[in-house]
C-alpha atoms as a PDB file:
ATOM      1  CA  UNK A   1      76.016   8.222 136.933  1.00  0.00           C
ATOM      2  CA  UNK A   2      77.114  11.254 135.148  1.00  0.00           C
ATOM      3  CA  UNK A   3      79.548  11.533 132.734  1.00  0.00           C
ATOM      4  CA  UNK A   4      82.384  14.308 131.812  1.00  0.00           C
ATOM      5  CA  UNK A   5      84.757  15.050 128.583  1.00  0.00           C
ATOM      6  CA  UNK A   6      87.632  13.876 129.405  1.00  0.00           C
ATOM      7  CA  UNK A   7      89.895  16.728 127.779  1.00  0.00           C
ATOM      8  CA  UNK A   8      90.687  16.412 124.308  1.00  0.00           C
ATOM      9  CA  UNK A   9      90.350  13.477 124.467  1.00  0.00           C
ATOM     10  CA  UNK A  10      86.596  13.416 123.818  1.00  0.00           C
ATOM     11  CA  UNK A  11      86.257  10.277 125.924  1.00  0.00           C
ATOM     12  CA  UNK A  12      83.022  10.080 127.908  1.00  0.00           C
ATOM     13  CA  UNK A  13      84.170   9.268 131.330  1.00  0.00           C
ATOM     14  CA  UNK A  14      81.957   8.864 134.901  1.00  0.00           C
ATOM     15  CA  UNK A  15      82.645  11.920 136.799  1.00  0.00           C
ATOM     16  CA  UNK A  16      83.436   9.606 140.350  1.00  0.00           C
ATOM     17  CA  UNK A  17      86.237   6.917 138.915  1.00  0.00           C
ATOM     18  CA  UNK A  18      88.015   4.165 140.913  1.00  0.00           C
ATOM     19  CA  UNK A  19      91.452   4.771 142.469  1.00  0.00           C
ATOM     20  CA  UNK A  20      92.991   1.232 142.484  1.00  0.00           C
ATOM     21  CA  UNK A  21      95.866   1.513 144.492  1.00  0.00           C
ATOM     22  CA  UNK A  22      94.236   0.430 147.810  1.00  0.00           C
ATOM     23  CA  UNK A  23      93.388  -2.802 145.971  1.00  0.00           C
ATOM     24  CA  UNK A  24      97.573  -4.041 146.085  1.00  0.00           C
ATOM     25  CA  UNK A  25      99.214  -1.615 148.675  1.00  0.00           C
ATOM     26  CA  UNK A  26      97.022  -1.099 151.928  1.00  0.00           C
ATOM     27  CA  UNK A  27      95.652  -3.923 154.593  1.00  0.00           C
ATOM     28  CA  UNK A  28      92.392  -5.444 154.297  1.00  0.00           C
ATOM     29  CA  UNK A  29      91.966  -6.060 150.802  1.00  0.00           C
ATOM     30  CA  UNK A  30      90.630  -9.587 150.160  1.00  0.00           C
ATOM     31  CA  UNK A  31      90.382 -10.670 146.470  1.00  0.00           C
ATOM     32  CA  UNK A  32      87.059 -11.762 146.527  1.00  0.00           C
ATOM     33  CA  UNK A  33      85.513  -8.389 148.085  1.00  0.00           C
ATOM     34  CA  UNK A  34      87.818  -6.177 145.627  1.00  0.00           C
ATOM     35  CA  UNK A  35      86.318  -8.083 142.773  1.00  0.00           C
ATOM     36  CA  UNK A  36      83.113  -7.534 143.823  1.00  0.00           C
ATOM     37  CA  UNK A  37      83.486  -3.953 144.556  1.00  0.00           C
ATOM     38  CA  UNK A  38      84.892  -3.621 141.045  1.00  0.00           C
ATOM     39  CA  UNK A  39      82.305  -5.540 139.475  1.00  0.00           C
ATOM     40  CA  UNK A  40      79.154  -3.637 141.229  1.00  0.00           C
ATOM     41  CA  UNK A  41      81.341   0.049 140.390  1.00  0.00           C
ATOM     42  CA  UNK A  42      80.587  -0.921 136.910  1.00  0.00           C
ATOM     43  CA  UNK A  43      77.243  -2.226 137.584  1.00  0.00           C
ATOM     44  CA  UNK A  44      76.358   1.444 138.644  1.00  0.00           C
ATOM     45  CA  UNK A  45      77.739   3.225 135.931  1.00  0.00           C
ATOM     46  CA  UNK A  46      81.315   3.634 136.763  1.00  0.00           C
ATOM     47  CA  UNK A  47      84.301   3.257 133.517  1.00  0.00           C
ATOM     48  CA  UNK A  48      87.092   5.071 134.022  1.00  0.00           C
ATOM     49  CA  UNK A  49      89.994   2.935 136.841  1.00  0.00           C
ATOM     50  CA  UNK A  50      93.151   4.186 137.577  1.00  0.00           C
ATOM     51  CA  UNK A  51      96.174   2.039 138.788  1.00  0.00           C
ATOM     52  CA  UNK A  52      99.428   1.871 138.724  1.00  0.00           C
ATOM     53  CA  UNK A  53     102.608  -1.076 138.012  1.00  0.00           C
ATOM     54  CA  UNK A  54     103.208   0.817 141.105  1.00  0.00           C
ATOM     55  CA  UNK A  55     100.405  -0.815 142.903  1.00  0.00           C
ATOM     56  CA  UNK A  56     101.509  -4.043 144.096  1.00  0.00           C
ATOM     57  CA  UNK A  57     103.916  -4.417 141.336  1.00  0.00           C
ATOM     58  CA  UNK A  58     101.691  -5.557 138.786  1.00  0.00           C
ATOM     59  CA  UNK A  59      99.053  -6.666 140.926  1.00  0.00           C
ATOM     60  CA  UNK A  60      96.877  -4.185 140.687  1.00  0.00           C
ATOM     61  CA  UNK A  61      96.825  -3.970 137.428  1.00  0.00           C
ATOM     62  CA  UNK A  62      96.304  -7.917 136.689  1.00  0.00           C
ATOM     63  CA  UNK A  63      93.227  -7.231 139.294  1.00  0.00           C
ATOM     64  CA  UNK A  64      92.184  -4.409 136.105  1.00  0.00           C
ATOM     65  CA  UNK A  65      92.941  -6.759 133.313  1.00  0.00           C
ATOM     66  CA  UNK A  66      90.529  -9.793 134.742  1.00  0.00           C
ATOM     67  CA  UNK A  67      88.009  -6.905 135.059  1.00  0.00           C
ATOM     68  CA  UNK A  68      87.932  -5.791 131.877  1.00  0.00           C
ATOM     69  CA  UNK A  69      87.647  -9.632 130.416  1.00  0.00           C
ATOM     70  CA  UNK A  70      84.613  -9.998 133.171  1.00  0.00           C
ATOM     71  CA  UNK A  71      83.064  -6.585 131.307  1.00  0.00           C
ATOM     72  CA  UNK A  72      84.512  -7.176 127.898  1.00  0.00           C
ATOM     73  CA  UNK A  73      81.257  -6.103 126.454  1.00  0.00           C
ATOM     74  CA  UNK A  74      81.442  -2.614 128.186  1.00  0.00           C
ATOM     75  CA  UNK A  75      83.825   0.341 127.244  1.00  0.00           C
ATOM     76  CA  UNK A  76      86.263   0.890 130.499  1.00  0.00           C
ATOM     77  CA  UNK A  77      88.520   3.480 129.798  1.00  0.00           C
ATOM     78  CA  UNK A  78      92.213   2.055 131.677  1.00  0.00           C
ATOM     79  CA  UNK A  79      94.709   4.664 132.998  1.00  0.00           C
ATOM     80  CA  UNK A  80      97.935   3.619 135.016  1.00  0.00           C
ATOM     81  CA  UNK A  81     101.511   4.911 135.743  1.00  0.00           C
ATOM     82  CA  UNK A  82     105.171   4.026 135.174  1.00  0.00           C
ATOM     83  CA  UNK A  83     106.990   3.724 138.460  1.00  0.00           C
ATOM     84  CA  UNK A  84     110.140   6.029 138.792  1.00  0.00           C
ATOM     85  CA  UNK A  85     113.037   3.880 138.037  1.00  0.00           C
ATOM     86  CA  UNK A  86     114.965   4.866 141.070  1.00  0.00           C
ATOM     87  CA  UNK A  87     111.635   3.717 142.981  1.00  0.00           C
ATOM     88  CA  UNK A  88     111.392   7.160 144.694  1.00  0.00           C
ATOM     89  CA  UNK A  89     107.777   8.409 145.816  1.00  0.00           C
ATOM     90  CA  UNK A  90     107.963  11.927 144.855  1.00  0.00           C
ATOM     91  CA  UNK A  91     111.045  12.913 143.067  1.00  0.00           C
ATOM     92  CA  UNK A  92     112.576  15.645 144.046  1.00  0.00           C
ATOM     93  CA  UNK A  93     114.116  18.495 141.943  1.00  0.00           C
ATOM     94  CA  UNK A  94     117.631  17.203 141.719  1.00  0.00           C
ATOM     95  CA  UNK A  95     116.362  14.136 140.151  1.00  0.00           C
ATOM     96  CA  UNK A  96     117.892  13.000 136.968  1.00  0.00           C
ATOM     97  CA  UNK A  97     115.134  12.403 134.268  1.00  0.00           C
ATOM     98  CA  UNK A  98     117.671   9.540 133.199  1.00  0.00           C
ATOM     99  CA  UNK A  99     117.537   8.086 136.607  1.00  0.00           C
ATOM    100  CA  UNK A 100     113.666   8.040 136.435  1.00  0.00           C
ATOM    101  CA  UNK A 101     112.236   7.895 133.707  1.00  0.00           C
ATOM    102  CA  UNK A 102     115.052   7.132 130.651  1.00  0.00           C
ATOM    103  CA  UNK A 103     113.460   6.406 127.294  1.00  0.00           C
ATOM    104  CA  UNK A 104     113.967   2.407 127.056  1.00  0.00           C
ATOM    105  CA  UNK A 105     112.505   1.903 131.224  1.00  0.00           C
ATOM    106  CA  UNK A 106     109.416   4.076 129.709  1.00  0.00           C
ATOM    107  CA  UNK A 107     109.082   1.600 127.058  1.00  0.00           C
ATOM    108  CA  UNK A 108     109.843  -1.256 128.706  1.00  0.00           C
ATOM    109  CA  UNK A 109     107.212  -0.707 131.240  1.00  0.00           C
ATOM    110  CA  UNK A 110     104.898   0.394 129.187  1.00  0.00           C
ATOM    111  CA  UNK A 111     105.188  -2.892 127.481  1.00  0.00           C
ATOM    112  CA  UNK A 112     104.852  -4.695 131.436  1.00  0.00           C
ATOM    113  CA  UNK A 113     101.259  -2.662 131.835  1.00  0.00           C
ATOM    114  CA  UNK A 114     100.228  -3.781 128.437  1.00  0.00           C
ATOM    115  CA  UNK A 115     100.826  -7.356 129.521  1.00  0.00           C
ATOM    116  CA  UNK A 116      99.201  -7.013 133.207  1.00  0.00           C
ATOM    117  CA  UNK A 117      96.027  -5.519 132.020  1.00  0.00           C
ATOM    118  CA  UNK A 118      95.352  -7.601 128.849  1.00  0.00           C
ATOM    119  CA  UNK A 119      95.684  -4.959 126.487  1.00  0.00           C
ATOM    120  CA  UNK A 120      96.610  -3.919 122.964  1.00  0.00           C
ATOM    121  CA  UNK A 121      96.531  -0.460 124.178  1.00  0.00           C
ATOM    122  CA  UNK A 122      96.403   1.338 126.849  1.00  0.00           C
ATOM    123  CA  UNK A 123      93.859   4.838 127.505  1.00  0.00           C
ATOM    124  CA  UNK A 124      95.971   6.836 129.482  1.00  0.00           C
ATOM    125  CA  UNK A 125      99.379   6.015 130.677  1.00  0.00           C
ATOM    126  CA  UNK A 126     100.981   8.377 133.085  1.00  0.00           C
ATOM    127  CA  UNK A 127     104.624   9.251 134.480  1.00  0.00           C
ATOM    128  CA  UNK A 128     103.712   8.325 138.463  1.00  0.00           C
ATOM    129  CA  UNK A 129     106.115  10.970 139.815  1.00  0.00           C
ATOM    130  CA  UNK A 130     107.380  14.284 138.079  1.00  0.00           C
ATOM    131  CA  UNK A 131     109.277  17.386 137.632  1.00  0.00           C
ATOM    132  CA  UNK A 132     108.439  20.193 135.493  1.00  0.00           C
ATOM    133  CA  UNK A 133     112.572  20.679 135.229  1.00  0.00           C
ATOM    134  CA  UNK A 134     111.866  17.922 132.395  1.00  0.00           C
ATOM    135  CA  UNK A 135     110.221  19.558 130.022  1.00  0.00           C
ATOM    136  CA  UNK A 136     112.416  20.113 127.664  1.00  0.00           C
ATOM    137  CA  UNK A 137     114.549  17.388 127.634  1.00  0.00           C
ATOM    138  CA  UNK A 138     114.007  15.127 124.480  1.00  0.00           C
ATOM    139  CA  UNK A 139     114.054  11.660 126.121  1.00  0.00           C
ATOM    140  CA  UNK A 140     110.792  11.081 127.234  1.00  0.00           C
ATOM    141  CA  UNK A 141     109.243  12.772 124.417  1.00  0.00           C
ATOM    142  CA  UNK A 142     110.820  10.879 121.823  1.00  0.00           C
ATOM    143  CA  UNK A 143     109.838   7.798 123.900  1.00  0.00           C
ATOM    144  CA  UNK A 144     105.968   8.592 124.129  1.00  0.00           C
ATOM    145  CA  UNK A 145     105.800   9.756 120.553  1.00  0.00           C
ATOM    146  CA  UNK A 146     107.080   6.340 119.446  1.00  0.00           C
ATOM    147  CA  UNK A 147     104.561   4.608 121.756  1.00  0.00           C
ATOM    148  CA  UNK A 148     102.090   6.801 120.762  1.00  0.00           C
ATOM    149  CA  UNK A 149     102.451   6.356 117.118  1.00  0.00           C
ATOM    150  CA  UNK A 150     102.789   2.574 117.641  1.00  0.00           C
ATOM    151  CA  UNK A 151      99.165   2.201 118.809  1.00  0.00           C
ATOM    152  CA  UNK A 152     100.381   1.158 122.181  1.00  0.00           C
ATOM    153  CA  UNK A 153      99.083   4.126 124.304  1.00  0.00           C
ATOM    154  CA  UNK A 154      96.087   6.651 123.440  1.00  0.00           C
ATOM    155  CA  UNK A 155      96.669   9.479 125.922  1.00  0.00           C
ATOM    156  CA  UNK A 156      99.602  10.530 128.269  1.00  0.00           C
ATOM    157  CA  UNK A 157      99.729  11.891 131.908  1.00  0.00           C
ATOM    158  CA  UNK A 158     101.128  13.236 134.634  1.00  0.00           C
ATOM    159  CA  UNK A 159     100.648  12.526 138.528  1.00  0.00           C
ATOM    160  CA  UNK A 160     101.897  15.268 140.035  1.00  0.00           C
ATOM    161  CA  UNK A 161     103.864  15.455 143.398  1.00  0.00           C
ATOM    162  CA  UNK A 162     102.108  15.673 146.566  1.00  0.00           C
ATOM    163  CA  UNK A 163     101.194  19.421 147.394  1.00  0.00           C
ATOM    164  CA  UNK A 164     103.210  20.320 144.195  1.00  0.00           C
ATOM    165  CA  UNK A 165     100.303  21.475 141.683  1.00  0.00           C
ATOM    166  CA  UNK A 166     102.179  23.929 139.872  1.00  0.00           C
ATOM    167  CA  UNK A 167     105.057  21.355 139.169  1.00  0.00           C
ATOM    168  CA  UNK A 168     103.960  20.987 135.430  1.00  0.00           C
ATOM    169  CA  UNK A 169     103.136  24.044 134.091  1.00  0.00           C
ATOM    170  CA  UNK A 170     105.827  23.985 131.597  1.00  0.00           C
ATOM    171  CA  UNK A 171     105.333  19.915 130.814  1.00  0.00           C
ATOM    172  CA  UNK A 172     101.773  20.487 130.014  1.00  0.00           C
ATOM    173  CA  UNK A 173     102.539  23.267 127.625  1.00  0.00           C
ATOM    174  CA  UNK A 174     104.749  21.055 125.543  1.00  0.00           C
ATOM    175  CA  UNK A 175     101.402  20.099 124.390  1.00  0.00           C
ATOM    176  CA  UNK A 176     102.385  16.001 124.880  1.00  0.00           C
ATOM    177  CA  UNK A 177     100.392  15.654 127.698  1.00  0.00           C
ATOM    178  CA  UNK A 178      96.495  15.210 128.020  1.00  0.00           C
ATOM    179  CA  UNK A 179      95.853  14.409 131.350  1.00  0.00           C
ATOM    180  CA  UNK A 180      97.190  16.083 134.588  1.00  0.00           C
ATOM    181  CA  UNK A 181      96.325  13.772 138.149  1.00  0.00           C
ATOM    182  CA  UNK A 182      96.760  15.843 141.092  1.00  0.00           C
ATOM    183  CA  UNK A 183      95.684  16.127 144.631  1.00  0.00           C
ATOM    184  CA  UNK A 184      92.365  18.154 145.123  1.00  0.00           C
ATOM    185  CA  UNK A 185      89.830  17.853 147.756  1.00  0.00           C
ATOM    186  CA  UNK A 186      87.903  20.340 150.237  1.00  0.00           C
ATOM    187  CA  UNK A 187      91.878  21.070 151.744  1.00  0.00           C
ATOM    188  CA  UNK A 188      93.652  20.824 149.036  1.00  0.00           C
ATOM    189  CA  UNK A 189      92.202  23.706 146.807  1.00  0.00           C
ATOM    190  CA  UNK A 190      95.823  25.052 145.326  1.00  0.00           C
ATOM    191  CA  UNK A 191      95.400  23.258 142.226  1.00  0.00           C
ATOM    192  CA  UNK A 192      92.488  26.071 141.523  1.00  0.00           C
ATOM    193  CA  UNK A 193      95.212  28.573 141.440  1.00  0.00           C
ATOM    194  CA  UNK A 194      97.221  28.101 138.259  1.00  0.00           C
ATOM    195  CA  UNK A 195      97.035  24.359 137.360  1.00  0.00           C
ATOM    196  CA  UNK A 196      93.069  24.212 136.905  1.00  0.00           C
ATOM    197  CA  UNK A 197      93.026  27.383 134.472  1.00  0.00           C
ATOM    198  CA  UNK A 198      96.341  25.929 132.313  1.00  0.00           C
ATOM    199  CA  UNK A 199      93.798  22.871 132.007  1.00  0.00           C
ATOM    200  CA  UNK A 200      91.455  24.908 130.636  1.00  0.00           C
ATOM    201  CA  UNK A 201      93.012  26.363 128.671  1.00  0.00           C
ATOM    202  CA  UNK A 202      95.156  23.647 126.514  1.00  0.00           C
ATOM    203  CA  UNK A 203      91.770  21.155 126.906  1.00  0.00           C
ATOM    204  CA  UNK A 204      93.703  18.835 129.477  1.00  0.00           C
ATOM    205  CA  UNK A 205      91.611  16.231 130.974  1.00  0.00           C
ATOM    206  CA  UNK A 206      91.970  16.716 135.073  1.00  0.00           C
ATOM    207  CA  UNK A 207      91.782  13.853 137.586  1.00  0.00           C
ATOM    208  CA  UNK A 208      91.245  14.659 141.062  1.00  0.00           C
ATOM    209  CA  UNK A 209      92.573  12.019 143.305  1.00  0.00           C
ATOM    210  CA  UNK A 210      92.863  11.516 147.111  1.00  0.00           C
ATOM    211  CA  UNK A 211      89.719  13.069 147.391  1.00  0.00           C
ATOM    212  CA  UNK A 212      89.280  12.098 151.061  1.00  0.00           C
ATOM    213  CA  UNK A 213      92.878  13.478 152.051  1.00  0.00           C
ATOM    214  CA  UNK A 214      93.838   9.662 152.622  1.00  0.00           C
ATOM    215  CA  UNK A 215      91.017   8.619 154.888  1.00  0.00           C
ATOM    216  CA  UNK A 216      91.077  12.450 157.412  1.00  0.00           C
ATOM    217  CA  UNK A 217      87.488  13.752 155.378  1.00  0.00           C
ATOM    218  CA  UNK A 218      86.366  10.224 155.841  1.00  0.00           C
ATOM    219  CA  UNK A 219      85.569  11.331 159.564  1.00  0.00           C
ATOM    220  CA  UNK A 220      86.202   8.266 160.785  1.00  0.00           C
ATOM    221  CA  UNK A 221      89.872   8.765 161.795  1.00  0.00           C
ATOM    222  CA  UNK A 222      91.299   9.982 165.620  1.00  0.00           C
ATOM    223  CA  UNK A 223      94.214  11.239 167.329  1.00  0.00           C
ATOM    224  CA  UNK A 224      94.361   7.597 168.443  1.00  0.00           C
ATOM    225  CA  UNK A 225      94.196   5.579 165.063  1.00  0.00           C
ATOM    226  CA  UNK A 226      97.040   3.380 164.273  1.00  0.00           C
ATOM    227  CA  UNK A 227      97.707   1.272 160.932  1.00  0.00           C
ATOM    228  CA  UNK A 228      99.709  -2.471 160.392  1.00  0.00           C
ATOM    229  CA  UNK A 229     103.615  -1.615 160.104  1.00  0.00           C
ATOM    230  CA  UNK A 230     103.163  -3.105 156.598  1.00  0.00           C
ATOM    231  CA  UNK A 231     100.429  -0.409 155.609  1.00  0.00           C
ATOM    232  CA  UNK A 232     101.519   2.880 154.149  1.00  0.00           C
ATOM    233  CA  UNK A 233      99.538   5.124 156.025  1.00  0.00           C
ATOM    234  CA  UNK A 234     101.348   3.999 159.032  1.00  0.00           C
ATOM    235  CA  UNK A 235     104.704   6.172 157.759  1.00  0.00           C
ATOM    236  CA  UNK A 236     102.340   9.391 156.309  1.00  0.00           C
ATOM    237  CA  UNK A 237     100.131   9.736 159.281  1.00  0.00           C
ATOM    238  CA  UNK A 238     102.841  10.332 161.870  1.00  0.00           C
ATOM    239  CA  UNK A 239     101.719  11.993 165.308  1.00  0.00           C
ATOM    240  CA  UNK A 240     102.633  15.611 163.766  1.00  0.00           C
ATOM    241  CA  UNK A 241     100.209  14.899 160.635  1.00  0.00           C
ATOM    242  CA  UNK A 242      97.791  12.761 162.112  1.00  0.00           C
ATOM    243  CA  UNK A 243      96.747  15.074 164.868  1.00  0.00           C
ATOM    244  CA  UNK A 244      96.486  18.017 162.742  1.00  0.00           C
ATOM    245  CA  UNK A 245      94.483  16.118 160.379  1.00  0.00           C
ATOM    246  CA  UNK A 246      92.174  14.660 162.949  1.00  0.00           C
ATOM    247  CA  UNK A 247      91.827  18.595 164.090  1.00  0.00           C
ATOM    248  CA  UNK A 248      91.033  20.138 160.511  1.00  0.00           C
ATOM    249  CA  UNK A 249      88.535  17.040 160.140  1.00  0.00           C
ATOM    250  CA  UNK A 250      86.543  17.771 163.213  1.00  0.00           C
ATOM    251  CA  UNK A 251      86.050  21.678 162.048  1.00  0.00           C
ATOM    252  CA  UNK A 252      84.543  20.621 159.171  1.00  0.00           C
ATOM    253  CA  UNK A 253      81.458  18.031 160.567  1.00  0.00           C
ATOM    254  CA  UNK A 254      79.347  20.871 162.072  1.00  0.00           C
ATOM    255  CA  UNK A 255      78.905  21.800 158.536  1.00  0.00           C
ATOM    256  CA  UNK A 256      77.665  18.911 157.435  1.00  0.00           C
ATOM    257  CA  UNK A 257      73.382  19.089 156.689  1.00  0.00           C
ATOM    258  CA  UNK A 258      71.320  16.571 157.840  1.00  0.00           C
ATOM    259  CA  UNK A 259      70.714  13.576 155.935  1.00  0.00           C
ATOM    260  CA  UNK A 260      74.388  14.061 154.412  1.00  0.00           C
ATOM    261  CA  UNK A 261      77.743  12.477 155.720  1.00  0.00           C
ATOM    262  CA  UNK A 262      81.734  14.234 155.270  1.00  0.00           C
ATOM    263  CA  UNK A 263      82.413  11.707 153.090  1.00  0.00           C
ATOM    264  CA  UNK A 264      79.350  12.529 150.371  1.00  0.00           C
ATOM    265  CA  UNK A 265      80.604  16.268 151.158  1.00  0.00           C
ATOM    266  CA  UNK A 266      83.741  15.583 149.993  1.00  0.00           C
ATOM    267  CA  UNK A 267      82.760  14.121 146.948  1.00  0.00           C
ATOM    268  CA  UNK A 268      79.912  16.697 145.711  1.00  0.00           C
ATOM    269  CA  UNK A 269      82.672  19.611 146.347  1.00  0.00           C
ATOM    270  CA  UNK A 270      84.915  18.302 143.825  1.00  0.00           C
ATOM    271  CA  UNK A 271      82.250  17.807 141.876  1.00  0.00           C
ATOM    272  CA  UNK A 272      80.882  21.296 142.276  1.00  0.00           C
ATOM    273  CA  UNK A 273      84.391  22.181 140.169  1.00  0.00           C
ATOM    274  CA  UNK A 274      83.666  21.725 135.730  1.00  0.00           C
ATOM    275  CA  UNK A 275      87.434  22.036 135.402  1.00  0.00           C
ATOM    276  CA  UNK A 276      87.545  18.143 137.402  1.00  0.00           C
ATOM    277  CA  UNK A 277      86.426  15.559 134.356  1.00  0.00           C
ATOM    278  CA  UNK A 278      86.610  12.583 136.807  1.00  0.00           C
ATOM    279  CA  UNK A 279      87.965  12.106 140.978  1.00  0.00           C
ATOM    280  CA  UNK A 280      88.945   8.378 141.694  1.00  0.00           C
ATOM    281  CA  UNK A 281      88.424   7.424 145.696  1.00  0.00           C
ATOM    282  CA  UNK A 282      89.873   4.246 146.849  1.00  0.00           C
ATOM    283  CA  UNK A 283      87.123   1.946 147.222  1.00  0.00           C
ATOM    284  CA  UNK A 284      87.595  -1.799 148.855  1.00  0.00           C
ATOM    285  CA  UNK A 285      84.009  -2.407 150.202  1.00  0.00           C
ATOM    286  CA  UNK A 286      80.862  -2.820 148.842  1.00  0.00           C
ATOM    287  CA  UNK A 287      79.149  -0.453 151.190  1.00  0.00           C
ATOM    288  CA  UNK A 288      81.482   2.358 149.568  1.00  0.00           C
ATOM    289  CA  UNK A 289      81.691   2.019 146.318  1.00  0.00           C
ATOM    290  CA  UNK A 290      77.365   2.217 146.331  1.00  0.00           C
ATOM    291  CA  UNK A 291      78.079   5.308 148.408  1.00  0.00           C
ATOM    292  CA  UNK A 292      80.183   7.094 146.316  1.00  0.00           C
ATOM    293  CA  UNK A 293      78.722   6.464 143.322  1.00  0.00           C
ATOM    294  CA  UNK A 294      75.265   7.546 144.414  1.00  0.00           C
ATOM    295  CA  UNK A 295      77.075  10.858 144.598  1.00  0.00           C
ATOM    296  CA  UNK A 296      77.249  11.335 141.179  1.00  0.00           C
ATOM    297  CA  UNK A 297      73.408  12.093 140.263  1.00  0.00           C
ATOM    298  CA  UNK A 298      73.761  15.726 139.563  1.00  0.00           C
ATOM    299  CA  UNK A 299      72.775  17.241 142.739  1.00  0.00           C
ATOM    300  CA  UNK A 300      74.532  20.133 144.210  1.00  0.00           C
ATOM    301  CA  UNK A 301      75.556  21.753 147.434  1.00  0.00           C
ATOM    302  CA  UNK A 302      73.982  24.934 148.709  1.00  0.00           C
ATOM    303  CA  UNK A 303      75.919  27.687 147.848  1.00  0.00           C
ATOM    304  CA  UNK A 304      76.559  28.811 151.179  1.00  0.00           C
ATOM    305  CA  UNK A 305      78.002  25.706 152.363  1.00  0.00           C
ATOM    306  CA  UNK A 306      80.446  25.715 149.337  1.00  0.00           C
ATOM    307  CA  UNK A 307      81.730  29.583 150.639  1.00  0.00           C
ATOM    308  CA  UNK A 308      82.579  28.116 154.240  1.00  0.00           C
ATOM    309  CA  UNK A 309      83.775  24.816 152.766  1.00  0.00           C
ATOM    310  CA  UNK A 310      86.542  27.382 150.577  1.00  0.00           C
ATOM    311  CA  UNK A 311      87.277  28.611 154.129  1.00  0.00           C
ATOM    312  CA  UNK A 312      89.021  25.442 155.200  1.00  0.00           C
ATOM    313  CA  UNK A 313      91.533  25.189 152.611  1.00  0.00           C
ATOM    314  CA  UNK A 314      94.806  23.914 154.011  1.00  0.00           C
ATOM    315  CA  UNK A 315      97.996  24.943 152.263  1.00  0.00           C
ATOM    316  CA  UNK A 316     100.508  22.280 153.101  1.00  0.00           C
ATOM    317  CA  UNK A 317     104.275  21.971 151.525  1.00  0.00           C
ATOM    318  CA  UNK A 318     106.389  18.782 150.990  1.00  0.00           C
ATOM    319  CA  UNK A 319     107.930  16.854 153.903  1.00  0.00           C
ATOM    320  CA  UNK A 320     109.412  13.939 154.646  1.00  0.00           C
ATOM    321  CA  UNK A 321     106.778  12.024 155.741  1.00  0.00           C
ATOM    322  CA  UNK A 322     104.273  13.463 152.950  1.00  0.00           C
ATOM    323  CA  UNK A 323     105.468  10.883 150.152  1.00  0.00           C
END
């Protein structure tokens, strides 16, 4: 495993993470495979998890608190996320900060996380939705200065809105915030435009998540999938997204070399990026968590295939299926 700065931070974290919301909020996830999945992530190198209260209300997170006492000997750096208030996945720009995220809420689940996980303080704690028509208001920085100062949180983020990567600018140069998560994968290459170089620039620690698209650069997905009514890709991969997924998907396997599969391609692009510290895939079985990890061993991709892999970027906007 290889390991990146996470910002200015300074922390030392494994450049392919866990994304722990498929743990508490999709089908299939049996306790007794997610533990193990967890438990051989670590074995290989990987410390940085991200959840979420979000995730299963809590559940995910107790999942990352009986980790950590399993690996109490081992330094696991913990992110996770307040939920909006008004429980709305993403805000939108007439949102009220006081309707989301009012100073007390951000305290008082701050104070829920601390309790799930097990912890006297938390790594990174993050605002799960956002808008960057916040950052000036006083509320939320008063109330992560006081958390901040009270030893209860190390480092603050921001998950930014589906397809939204510029949705921050202003928040991040408030200088409050060391850690921007945002969608960025082989489509999704915006974030390279103006949030990547802001990054840079002010030393903020970058998370790349949903680096499969969801499951599409998985390969494994068709114009005749279907998911459980009770699993949430059932309400984002809708005919009009699904097919068009499925369709920007299959352009991309001819390029894939021999010996290599979409998924590992996925990975090592993201990877190919210095601005990315960490990327956290959603990982239930044990078959992909070994696979994912053995991505991370410093190898790169041929130049050439990274040009025609920048040819497939797919600019998508906000809709009401894209949550």
């Amino acid at each position: 495993m290889k390991y990146r700065t996470f910002g200015r931070t300074g922390w030392q974290v494994s450049e392919i993470g866990y994304g722990m919301w498929g743990l508490a909020g999709w089908t299939g996830s049996e306790r007794q495979e997610v533990d193990q999945a967890l438990d051989r992530s670590v074995d290989l190198g990987c410390n940085f998890f991200d959840t979420a209260w979000g995730y299963g209300e809590g559940l995910s997170e107790r999942i990352l608190g009986d980790l950590l006492k399993r690996f109490s000997d081992k330094r696991l750096y913990v992110a996770t996320k307040i939920p909006p208030k008004n429980r709305q996945w993403p805000s939108k720009p007439e949102f009220a900060l006081k309707d989301v995220f009012p100073a007390d809420y951000i305290v008082e689940y701050t104070e829920k996380s601390l309790k799930n996980l097990g912890v006297e303080t938390i790594d990174l704690q993050q605002f799960h939705v956002w808008e960057d028509g916040w950052a000036e208001q006083d509320e939320w920085k008063e109330a992560i200065t006081k958390l901040t100062q009270q030893g209860k949180v190390q480092a603050w983020g921001i998950s930014v809105n589906r397809w939204e990567p510029d949705n921050c600018l202003d928040t991040l140069r408030t200088n409050l915030i060391d850690a921007v998560q945002v969608i960025y994968n082989i489509f999704d290459q915006a974030p390279e435009d103006n949030l990547f170089p802001l990054c840079r620039e002010l030393n903020i620690g970058v998370i790349a998540r949903v680096p499969f698209d969801e499951g599409t650069l998985t390969g494994t997905l068709t114009k005749e999938s279907t998911f459980p009514a009770d699993d949430w890709r059932s309400t984002y991969f809708v005919p009009e997204n699904l097919n068009s997924s499925v369709d920007h998907a299959d352009a991309l396997k001819p390029l894939v070399p021999a010996g290599m599969t979409l998924p590992e391609i996925a990975l090592r692009f993201i990877l190919e990026n210095p601005d990315v510290a960490t990327t956290i895939p959603g990982m239930r079985k044990l078959r992909n968590v070994e696979a994912n990890m053995a991505t991370s061993d410093g190898k790169t991709l041929n130049p050439e295939l990274i040009k025609e892999l920048k040819g497939h970027r797919w600019d998508r906007t906000p809709t009401e299926w894209s949550q």
